[in-house]
PDB file of N, CA and C in Angstrom:
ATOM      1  N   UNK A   1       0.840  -1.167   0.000  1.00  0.00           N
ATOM      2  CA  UNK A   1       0.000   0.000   0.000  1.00  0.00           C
ATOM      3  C   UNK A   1       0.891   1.237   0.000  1.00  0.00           C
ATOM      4  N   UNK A   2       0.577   2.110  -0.979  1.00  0.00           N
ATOM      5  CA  UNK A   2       1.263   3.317  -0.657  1.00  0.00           C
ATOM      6  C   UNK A   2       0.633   4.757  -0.492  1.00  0.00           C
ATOM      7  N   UNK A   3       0.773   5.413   0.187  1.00  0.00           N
ATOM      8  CA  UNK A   3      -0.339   5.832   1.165  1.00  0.00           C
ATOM      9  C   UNK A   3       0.837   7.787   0.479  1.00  0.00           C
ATOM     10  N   UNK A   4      -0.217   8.230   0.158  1.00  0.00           N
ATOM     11  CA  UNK A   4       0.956   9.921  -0.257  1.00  0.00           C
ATOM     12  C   UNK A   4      -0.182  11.267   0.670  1.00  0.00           C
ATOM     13  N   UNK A   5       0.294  11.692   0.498  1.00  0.00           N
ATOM     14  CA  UNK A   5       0.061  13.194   1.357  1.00  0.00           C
ATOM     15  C   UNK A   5      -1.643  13.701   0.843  1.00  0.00           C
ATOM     16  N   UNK A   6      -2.532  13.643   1.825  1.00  0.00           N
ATOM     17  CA  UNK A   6      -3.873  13.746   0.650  1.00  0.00           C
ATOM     18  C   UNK A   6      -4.582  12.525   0.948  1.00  0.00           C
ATOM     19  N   UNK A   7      -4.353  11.109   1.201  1.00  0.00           N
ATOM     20  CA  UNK A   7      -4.903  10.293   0.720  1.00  0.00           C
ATOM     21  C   UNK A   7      -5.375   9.763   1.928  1.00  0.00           C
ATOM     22  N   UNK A   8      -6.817   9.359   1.517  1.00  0.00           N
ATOM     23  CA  UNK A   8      -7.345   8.731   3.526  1.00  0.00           C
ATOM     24  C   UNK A   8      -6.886   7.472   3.719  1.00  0.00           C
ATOM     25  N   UNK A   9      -6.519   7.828   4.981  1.00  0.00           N
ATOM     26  CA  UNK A   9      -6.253   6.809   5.491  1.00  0.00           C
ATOM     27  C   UNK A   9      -6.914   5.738   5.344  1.00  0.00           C
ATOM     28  N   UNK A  10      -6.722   3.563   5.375  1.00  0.00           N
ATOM     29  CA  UNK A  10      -7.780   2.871   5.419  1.00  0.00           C
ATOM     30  C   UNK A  10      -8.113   2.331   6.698  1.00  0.00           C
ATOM     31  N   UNK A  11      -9.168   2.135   6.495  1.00  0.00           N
ATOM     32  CA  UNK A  11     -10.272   1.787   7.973  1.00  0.00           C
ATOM     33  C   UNK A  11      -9.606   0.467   8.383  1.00  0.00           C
ATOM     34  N   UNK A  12      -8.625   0.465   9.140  1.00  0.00           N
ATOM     35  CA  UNK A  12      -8.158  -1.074   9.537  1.00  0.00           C
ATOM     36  C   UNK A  12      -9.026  -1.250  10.911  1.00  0.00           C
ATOM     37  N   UNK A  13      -8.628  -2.463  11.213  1.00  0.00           N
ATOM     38  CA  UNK A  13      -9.177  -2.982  12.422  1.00  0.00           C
ATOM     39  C   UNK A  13      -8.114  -4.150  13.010  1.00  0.00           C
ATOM     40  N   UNK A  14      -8.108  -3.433  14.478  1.00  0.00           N
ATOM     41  CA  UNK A  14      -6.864  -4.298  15.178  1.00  0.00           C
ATOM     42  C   UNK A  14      -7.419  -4.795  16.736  1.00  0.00           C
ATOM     43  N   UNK A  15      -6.355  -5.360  17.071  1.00  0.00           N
ATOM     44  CA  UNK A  15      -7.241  -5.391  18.610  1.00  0.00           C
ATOM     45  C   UNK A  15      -6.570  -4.670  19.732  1.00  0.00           C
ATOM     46  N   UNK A  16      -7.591  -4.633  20.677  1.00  0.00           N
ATOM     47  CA  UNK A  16      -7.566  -3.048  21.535  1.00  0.00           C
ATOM     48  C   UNK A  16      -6.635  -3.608  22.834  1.00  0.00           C
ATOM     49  N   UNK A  17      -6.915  -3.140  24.077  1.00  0.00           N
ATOM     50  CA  UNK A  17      -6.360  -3.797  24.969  1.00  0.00           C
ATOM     51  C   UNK A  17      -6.818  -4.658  25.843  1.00  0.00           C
ATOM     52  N   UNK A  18      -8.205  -5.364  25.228  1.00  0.00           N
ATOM     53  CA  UNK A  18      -8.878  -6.264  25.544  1.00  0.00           C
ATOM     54  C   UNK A  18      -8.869  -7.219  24.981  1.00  0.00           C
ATOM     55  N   UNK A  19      -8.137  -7.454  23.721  1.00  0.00           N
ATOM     56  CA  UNK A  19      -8.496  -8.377  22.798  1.00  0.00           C
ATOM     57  C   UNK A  19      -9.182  -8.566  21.769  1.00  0.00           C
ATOM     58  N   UNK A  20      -9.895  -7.220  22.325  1.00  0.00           N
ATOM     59  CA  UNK A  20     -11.496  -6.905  21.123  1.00  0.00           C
ATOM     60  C   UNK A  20     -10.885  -6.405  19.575  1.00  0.00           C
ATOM     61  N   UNK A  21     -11.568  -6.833  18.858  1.00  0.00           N
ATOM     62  CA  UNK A  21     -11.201  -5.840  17.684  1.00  0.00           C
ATOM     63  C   UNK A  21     -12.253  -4.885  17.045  1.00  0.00           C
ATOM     64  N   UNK A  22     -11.789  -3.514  16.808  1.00  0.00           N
ATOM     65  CA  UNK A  22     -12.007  -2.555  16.931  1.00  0.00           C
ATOM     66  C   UNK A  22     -11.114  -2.030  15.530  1.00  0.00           C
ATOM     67  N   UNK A  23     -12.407  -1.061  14.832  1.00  0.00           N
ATOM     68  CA  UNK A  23     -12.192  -0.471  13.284  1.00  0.00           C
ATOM     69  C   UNK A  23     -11.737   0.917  14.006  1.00  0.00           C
ATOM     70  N   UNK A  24     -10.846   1.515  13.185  1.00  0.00           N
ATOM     71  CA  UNK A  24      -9.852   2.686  13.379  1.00  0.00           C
ATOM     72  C   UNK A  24     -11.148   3.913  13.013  1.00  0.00           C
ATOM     73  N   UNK A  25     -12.146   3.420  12.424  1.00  0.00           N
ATOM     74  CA  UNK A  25     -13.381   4.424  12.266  1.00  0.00           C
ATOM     75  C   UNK A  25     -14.377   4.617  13.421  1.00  0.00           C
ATOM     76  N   UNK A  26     -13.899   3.155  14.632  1.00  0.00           N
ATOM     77  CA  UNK A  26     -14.871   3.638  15.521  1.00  0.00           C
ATOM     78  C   UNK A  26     -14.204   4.329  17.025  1.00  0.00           C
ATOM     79  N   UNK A  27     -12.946   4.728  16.790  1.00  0.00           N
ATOM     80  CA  UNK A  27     -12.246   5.225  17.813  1.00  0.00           C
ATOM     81  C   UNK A  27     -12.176   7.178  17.012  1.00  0.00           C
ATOM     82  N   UNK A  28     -11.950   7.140  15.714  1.00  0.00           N
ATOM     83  CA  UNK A  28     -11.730   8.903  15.715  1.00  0.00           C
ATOM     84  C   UNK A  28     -12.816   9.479  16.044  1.00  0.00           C
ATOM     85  N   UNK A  29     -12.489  10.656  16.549  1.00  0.00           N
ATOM     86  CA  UNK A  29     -13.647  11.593  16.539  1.00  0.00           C
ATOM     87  C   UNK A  29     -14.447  11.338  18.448  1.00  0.00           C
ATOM     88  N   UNK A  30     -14.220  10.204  19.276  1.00  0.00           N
ATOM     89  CA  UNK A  30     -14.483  10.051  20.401  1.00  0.00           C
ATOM     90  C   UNK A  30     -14.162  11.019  21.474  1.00  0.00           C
ATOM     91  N   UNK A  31     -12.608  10.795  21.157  1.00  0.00           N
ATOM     92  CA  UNK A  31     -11.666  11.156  22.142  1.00  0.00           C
ATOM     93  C   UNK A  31      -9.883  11.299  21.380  1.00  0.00           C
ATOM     94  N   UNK A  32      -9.517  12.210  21.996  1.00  0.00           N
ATOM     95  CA  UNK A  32      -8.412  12.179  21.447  1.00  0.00           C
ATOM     96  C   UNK A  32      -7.559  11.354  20.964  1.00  0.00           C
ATOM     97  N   UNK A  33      -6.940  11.522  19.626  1.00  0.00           N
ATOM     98  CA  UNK A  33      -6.531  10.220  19.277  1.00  0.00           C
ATOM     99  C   UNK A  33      -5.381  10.239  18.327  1.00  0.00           C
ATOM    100  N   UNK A  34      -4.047   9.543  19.008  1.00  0.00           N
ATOM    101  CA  UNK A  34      -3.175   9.255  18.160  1.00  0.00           C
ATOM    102  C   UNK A  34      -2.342   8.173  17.625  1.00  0.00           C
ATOM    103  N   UNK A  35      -2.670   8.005  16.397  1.00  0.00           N
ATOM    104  CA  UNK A  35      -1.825   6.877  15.817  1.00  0.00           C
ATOM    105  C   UNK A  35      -0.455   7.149  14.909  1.00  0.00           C
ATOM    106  N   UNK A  36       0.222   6.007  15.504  1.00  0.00           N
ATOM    107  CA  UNK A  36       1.414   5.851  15.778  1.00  0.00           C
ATOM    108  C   UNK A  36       1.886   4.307  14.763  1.00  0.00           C
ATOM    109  N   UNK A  37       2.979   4.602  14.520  1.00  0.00           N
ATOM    110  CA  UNK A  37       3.366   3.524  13.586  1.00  0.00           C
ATOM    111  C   UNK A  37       5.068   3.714  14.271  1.00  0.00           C
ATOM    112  N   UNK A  38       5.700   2.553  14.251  1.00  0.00           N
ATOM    113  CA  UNK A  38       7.115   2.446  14.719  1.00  0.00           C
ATOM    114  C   UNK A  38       7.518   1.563  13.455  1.00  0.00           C
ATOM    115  N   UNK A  39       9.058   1.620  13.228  1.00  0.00           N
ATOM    116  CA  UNK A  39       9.481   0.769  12.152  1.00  0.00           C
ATOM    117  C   UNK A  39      10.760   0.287  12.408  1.00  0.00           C
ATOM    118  N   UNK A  40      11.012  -0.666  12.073  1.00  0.00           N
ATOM    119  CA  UNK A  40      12.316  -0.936  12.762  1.00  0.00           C
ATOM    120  C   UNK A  40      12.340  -1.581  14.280  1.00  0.00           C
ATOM    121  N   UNK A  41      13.183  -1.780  14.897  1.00  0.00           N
ATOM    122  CA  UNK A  41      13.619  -2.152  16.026  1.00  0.00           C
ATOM    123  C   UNK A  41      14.208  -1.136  17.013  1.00  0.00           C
ATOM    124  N   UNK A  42      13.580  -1.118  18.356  1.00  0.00           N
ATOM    125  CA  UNK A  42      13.964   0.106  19.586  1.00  0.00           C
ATOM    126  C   UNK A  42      15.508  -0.094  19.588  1.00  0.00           C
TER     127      UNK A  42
END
């Protein structure tokens, strides 16, 4: 996927800190919210 400046984001769905899974469309707009991507190794 290549994702450029402009382009929406896609609606993934991952799981939360319950286990639950949860669409990235039903967390914006709630409560503050930031996503974060890491790459590589700490």
């Amino acid at each position: 996927m290549n994702l450029k400046i402009g382009d929406r984001f896609p609606d993934i769905e991952l799981p939360d800190h319950e286990n639950q899974q949860v669409k990235l469309s039903e967390l914006v707009g709630k409560f503050p919210f930031i996503l974060t991507f890491y790459r590589g190794y700490w």
